[in-house]
N, C-alpha and C. Protein backbone atom coordinates (compact mmCIF):
# COMPACT_ATOMS: atom_id res chain seq x y z
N UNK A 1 10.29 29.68 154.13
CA UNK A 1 9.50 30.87 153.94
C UNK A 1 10.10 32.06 154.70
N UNK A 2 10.39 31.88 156.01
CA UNK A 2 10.96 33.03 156.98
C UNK A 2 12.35 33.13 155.74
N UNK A 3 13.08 32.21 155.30
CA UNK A 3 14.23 32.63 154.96
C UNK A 3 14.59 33.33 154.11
N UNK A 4 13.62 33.22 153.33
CA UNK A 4 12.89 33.99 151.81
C UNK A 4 12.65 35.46 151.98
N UNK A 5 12.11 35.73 153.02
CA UNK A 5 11.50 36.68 153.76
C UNK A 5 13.35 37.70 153.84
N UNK A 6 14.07 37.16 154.97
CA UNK A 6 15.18 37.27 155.26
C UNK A 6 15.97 37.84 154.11
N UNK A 7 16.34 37.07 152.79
CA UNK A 7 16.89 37.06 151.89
C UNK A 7 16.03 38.62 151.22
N UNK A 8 14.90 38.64 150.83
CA UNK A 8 14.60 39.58 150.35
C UNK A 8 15.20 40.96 151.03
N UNK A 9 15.11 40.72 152.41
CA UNK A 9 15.16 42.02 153.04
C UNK A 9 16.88 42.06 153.06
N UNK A 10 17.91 41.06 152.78
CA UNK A 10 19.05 41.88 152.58
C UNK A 10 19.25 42.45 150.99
N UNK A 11 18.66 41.95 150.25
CA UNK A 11 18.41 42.25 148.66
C UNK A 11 18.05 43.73 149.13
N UNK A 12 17.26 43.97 149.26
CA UNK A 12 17.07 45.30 149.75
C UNK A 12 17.34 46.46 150.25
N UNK A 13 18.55 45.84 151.29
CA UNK A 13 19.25 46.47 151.82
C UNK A 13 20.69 47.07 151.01
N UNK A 14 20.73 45.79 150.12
CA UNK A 14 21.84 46.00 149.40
C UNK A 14 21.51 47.26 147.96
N UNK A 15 20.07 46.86 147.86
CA UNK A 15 19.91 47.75 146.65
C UNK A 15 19.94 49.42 147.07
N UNK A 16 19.21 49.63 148.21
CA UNK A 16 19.72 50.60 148.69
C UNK A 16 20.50 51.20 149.07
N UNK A 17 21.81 50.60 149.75
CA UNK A 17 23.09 50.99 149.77
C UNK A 17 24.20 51.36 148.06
N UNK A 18 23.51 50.56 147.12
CA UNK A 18 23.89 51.16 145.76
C UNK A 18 23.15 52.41 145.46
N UNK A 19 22.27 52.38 145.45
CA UNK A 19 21.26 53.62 145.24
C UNK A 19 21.93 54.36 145.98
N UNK A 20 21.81 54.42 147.37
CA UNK A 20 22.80 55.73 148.10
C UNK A 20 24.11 55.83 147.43
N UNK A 21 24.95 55.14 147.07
CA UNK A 21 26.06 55.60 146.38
C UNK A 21 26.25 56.34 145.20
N UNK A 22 25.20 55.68 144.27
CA UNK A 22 24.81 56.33 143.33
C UNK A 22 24.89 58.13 143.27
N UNK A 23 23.56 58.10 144.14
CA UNK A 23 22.54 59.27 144.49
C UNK A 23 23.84 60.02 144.69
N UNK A 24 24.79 59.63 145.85
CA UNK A 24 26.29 60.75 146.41
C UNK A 24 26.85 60.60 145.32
N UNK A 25 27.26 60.20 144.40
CA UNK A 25 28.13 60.49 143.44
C UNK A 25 27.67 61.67 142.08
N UNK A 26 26.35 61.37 142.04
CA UNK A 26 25.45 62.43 141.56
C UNK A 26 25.17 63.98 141.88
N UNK A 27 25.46 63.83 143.56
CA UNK A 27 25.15 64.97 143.72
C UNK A 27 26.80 65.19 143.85
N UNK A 28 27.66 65.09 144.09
CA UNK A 28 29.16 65.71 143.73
C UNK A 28 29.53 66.47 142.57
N UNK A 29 28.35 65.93 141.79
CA UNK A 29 28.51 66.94 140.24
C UNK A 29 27.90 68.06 140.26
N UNK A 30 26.70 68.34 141.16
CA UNK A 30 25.74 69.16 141.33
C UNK A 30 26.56 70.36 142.39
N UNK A 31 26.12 71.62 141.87
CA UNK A 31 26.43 72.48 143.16
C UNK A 31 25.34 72.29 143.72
N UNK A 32 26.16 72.31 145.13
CA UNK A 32 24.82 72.89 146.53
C UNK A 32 24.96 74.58 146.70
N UNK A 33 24.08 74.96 147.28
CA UNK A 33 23.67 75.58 148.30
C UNK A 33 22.62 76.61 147.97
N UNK A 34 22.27 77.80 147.51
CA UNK A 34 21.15 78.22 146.91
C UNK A 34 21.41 79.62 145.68
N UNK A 35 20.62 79.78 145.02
CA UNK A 35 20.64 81.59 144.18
C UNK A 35 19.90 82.29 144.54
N UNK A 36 20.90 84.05 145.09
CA UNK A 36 20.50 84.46 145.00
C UNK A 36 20.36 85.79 143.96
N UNK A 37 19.13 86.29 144.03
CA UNK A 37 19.01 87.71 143.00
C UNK A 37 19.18 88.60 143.43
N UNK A 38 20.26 90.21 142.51
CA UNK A 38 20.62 90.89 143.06
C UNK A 38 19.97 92.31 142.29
N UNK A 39 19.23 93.44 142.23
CA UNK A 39 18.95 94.47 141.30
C UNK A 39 19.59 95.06 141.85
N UNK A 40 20.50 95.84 140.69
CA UNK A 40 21.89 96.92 140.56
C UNK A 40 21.28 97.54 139.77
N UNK A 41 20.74 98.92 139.88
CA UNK A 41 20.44 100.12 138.70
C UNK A 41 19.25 99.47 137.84
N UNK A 42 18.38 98.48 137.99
CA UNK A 42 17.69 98.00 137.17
C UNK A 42 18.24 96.79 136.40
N UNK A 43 19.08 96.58 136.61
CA UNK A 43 20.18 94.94 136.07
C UNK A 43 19.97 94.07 137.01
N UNK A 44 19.63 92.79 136.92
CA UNK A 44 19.14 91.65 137.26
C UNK A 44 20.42 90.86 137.31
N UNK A 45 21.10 90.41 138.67
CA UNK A 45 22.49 89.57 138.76
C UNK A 45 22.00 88.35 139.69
N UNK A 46 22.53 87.08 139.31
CA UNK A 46 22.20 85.71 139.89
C UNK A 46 23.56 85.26 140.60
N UNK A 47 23.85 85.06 141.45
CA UNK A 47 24.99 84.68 142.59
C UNK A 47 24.47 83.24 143.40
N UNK A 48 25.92 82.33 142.91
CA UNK A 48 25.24 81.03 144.08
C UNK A 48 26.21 81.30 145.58
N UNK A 49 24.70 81.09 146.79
CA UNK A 49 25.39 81.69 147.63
C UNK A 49 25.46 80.18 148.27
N UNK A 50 27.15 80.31 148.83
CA UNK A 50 26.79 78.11 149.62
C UNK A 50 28.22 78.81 151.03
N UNK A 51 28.13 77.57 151.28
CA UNK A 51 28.72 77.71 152.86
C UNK A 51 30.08 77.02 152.31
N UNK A 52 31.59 77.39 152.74
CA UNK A 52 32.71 76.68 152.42
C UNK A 52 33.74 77.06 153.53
N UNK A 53 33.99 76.19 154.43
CA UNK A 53 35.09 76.44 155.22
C UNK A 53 34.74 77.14 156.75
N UNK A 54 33.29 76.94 156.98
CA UNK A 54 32.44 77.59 158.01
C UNK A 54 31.93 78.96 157.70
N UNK A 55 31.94 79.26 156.07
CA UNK A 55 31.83 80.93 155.94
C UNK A 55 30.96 80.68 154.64
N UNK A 56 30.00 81.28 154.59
CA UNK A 56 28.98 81.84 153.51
C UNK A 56 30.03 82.66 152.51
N UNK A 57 29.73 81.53 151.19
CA UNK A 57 30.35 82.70 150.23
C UNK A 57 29.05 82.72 149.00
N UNK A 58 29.88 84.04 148.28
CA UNK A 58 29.08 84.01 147.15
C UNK A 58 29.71 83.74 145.49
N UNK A 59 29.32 83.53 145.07
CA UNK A 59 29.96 83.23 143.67
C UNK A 59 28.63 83.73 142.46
N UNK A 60 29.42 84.75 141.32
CA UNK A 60 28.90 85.15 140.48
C UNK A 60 28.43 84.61 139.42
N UNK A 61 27.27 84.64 138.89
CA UNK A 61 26.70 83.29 137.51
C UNK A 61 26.38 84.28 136.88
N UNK A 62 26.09 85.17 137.02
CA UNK A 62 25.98 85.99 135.62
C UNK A 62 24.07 86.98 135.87
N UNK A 63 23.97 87.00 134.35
CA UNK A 63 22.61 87.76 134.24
C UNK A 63 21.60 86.36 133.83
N UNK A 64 21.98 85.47 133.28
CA UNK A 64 20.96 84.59 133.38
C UNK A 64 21.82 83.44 133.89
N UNK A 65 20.64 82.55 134.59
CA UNK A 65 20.48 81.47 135.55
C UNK A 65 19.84 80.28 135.24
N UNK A 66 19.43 80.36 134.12
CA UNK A 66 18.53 79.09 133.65
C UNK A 66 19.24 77.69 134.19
N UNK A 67 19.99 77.43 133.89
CA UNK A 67 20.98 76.11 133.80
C UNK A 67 21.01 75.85 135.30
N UNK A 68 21.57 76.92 135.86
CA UNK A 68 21.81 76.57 137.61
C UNK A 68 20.77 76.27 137.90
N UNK A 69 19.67 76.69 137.46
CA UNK A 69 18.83 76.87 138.53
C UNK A 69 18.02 75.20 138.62
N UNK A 70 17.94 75.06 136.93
CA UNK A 70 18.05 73.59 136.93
C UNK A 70 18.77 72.82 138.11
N UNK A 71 19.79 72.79 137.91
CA UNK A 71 20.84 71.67 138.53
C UNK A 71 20.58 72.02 139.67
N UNK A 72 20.47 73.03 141.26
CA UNK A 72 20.01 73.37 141.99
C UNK A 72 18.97 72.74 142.46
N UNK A 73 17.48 72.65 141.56
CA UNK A 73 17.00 72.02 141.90
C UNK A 73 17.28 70.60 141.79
N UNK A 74 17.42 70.22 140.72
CA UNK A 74 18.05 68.98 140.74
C UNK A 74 18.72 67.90 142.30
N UNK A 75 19.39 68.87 142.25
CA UNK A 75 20.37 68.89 143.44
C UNK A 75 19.29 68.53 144.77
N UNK A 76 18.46 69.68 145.02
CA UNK A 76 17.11 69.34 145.88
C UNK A 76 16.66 68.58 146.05
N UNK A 77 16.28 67.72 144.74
CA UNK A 77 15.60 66.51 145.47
C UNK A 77 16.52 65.76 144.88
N UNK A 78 17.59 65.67 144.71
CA UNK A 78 18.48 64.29 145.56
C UNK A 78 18.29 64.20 146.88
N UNK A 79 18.91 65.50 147.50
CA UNK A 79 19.40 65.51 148.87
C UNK A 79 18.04 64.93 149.15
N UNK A 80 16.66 65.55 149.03
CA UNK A 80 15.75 65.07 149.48
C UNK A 80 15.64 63.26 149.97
N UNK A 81 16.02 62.40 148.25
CA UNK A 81 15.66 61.33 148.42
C UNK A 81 16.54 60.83 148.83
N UNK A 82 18.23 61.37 148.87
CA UNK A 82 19.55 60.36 149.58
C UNK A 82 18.80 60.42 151.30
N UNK A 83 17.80 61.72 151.62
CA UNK A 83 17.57 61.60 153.09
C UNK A 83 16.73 60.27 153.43
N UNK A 84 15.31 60.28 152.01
CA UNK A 84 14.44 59.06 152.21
C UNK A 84 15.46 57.24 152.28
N UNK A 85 16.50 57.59 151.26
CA UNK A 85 16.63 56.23 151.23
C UNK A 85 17.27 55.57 152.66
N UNK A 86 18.66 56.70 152.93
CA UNK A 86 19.36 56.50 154.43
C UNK A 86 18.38 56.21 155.30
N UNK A 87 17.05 56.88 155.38
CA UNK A 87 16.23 56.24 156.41
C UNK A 87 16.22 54.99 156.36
N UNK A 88 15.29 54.33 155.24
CA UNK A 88 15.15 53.09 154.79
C UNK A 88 15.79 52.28 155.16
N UNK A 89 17.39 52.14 154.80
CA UNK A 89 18.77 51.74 155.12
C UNK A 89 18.60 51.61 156.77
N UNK A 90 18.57 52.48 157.34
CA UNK A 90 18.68 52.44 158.94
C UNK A 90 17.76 51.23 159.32
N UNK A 91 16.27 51.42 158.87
CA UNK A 91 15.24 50.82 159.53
C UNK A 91 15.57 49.21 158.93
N UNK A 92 15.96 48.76 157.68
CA UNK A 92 16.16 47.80 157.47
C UNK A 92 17.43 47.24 158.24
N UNK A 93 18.22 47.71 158.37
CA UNK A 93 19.97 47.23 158.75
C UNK A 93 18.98 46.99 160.28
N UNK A 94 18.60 47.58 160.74
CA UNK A 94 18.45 47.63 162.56
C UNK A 94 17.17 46.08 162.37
N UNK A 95 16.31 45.97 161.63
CA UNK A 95 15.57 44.73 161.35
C UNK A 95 16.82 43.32 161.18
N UNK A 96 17.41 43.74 160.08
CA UNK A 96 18.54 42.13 159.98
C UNK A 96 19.15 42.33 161.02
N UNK A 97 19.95 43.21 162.05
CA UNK A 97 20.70 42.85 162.98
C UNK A 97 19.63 42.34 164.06
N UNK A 98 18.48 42.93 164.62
CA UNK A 98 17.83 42.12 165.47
C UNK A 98 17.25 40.61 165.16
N UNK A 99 17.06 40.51 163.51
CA UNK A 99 17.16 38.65 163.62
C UNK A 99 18.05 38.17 163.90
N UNK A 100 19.49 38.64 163.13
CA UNK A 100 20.41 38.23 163.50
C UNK A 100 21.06 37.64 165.06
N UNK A 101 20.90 38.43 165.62
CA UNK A 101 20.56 38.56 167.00
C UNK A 101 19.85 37.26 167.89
N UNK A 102 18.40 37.82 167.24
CA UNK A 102 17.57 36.38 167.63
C UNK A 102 18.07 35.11 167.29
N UNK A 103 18.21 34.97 165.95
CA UNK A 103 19.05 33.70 165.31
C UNK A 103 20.33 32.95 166.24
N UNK A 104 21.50 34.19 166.92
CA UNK A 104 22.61 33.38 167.25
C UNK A 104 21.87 33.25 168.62
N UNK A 105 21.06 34.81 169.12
CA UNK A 105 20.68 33.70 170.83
C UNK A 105 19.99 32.36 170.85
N UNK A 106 19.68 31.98 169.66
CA UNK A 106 18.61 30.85 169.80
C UNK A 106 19.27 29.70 169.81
């Protein structure tokens, strides 16, 4: 029963470490960092502004933004859930190494 127990929780561990890989390979397709809006004379301009090389840049998308703004968010809650799962990952890995642990001191 304990071992069952055991077994599940590296199943788990493992599914989450795919999922995190996943999730990073997903967001590599995605731009990061955010849009912003610019009014010039009454003209409406969308710029993604992200950080590269220790320096804030900006890059031009045009007059409409629909699409980015999608993927942007998109992008959001990955990062969001690659943060939930890495937790997960931590709290489980630090559980099997302390049986582990227990197991060889015993």
């Amino acid at each position: 029963m304990m071992w069952e127990k055991i077994k599940r929780l590296e199943e788990r561990l493992y599914e989450l470490r795919k999922e995190i890989e996943e999730v990073e390979k997903e967001l590599e397709e995605l731009p990061s960092g955010h849009l912003e809006v610019k009014t010039i004379n009454g003209n409406v301009y969308y710029y993604l502004r992200y950080w590269e090389d220790g320096r804030l840049r900006s890059k031009y998308i045009g007059k409409f933004a629909s699409d980015i703004k999608e993927k942007l968010l998109k992008s959001e809650q990955l990062r969001r859930r690659l943060t939930q799962l890495k937790e997960e990952e931590k709290k489980l890995s630090n559980i099997i190494d302390k049986i582990e642990k227990i197991i060889t001191d015993y």
